[in-house]
C-alpha atoms as a PDB file:
ATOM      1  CA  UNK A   1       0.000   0.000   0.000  1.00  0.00           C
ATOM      2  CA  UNK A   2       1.266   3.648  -0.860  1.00  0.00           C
ATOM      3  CA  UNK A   3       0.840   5.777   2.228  1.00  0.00           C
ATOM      4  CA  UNK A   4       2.962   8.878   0.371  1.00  0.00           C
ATOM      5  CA  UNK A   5      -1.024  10.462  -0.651  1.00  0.00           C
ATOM      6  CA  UNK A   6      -2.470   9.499   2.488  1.00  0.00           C
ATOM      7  CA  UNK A   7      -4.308  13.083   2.692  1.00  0.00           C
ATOM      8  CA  UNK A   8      -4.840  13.662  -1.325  1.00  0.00           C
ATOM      9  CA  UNK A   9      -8.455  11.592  -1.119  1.00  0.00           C
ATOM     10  CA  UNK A  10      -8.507  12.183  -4.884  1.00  0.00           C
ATOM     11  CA  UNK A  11      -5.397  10.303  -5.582  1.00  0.00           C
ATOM     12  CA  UNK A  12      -5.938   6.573  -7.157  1.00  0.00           C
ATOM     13  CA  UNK A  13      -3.038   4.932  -5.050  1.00  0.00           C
ATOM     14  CA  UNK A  14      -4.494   6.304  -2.126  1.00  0.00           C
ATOM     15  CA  UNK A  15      -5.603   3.448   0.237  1.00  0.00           C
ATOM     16  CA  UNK A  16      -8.542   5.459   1.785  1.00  0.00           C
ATOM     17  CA  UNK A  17      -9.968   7.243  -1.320  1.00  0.00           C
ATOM     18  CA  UNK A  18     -13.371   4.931  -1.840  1.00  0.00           C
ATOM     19  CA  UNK A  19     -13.230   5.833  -5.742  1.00  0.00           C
ATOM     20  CA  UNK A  20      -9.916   4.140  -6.610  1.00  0.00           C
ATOM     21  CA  UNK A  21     -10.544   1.178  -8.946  1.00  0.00           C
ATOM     22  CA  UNK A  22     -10.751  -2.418  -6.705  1.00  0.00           C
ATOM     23  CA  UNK A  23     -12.881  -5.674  -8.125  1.00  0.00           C
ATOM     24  CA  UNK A  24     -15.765  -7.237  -6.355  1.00  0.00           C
ATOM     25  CA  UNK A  25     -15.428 -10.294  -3.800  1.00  0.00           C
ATOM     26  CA  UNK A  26     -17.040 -12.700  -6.771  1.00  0.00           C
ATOM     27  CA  UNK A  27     -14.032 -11.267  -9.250  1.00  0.00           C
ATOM     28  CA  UNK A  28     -11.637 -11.793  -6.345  1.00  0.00           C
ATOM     29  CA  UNK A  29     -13.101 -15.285  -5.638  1.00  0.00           C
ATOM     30  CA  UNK A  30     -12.490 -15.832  -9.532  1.00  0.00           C
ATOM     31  CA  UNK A  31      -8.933 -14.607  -9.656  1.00  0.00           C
ATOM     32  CA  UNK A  32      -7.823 -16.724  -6.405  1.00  0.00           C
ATOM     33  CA  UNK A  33      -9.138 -19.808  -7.827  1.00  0.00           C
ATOM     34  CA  UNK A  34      -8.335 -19.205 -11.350  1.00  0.00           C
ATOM     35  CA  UNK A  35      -4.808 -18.747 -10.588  1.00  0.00           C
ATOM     36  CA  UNK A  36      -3.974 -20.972  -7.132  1.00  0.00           C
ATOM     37  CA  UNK A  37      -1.304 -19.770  -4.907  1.00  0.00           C
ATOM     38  CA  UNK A  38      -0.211 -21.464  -1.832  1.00  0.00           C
ATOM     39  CA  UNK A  39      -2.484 -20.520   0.957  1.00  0.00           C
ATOM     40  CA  UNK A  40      -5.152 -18.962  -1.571  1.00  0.00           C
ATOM     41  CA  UNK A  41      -8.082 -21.790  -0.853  1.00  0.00           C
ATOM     42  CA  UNK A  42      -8.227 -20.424   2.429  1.00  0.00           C
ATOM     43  CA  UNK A  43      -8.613 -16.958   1.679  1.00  0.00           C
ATOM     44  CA  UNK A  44     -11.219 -18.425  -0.939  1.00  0.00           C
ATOM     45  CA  UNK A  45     -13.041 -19.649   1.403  1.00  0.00           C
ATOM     46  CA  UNK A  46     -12.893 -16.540   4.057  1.00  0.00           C
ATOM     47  CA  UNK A  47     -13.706 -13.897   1.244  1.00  0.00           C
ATOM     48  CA  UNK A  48     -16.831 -16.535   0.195  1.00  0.00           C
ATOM     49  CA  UNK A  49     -17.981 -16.416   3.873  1.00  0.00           C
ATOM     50  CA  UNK A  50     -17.875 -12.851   3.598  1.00  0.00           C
ATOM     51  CA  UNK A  51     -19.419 -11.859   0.342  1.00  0.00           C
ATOM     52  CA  UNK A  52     -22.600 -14.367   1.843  1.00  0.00           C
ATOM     53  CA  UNK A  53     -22.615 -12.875   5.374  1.00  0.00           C
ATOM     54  CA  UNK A  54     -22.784  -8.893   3.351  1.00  0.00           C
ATOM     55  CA  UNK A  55     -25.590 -10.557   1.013  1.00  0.00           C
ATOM     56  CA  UNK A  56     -27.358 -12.109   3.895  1.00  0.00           C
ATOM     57  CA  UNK A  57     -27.467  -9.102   6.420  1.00  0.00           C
ATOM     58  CA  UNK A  58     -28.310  -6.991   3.218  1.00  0.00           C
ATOM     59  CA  UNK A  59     -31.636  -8.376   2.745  1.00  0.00           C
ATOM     60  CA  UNK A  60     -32.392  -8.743   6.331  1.00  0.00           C
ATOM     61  CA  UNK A  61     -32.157  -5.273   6.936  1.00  0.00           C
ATOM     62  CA  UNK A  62     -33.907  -4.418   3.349  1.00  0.00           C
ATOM     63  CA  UNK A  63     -36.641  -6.634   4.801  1.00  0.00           C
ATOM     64  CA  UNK A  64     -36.829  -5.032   8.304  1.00  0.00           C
ATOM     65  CA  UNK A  65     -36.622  -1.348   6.739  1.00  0.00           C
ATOM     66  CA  UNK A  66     -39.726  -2.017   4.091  1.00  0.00           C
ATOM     67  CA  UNK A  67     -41.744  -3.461   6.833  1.00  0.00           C
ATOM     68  CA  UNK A  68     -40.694  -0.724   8.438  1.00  0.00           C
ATOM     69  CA  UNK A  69     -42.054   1.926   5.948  1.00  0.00           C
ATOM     70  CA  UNK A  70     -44.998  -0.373   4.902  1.00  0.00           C
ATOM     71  CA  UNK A  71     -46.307  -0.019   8.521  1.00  0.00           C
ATOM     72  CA  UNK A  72     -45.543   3.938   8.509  1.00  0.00           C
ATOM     73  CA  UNK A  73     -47.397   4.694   4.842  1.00  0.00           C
ATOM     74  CA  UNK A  74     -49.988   2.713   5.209  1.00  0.00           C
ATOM     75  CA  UNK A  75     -53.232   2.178   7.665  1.00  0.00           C
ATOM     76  CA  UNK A  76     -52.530  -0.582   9.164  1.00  0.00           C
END
């Protein structure tokens, strides 16, 4: 990591900007397996538990926050 721009948010190399170009967790999944390195099943594995646990407590909360705003907008 390059921590020379670590107050120029705009730069690409900076590890904080949220813009820089990165890949997904399914792309990174992809490019561990596609190209095995010693170690790399396990960080398969740890990045898959990951990209399931986001998915998982995405929906839960979409779920809890339309309830949510179905019981607010409507009559019941």
């Amino acid at each position: 990591m390059n921590f020379e721009n670590v107050l120029n948010f705009s730069s690409p190399t900076n590890p904080f900007n949220i813009f820089r170009p990165a890949c997904t967790l399914a792309v990174y999944i992809w490019r561990l397996t596609s190209e095995p390195t010693p170690g790399s099943t396990e960080i398969v594995w740890g990045t898959a538990t990951v990209l399931i646990v986001c998915v998982l407590l995405f929906n839960v909360l979409a779920r809890v926050l339309g309830k949510f705003l179905a019981r607010r907008l409507t009559a019941e």
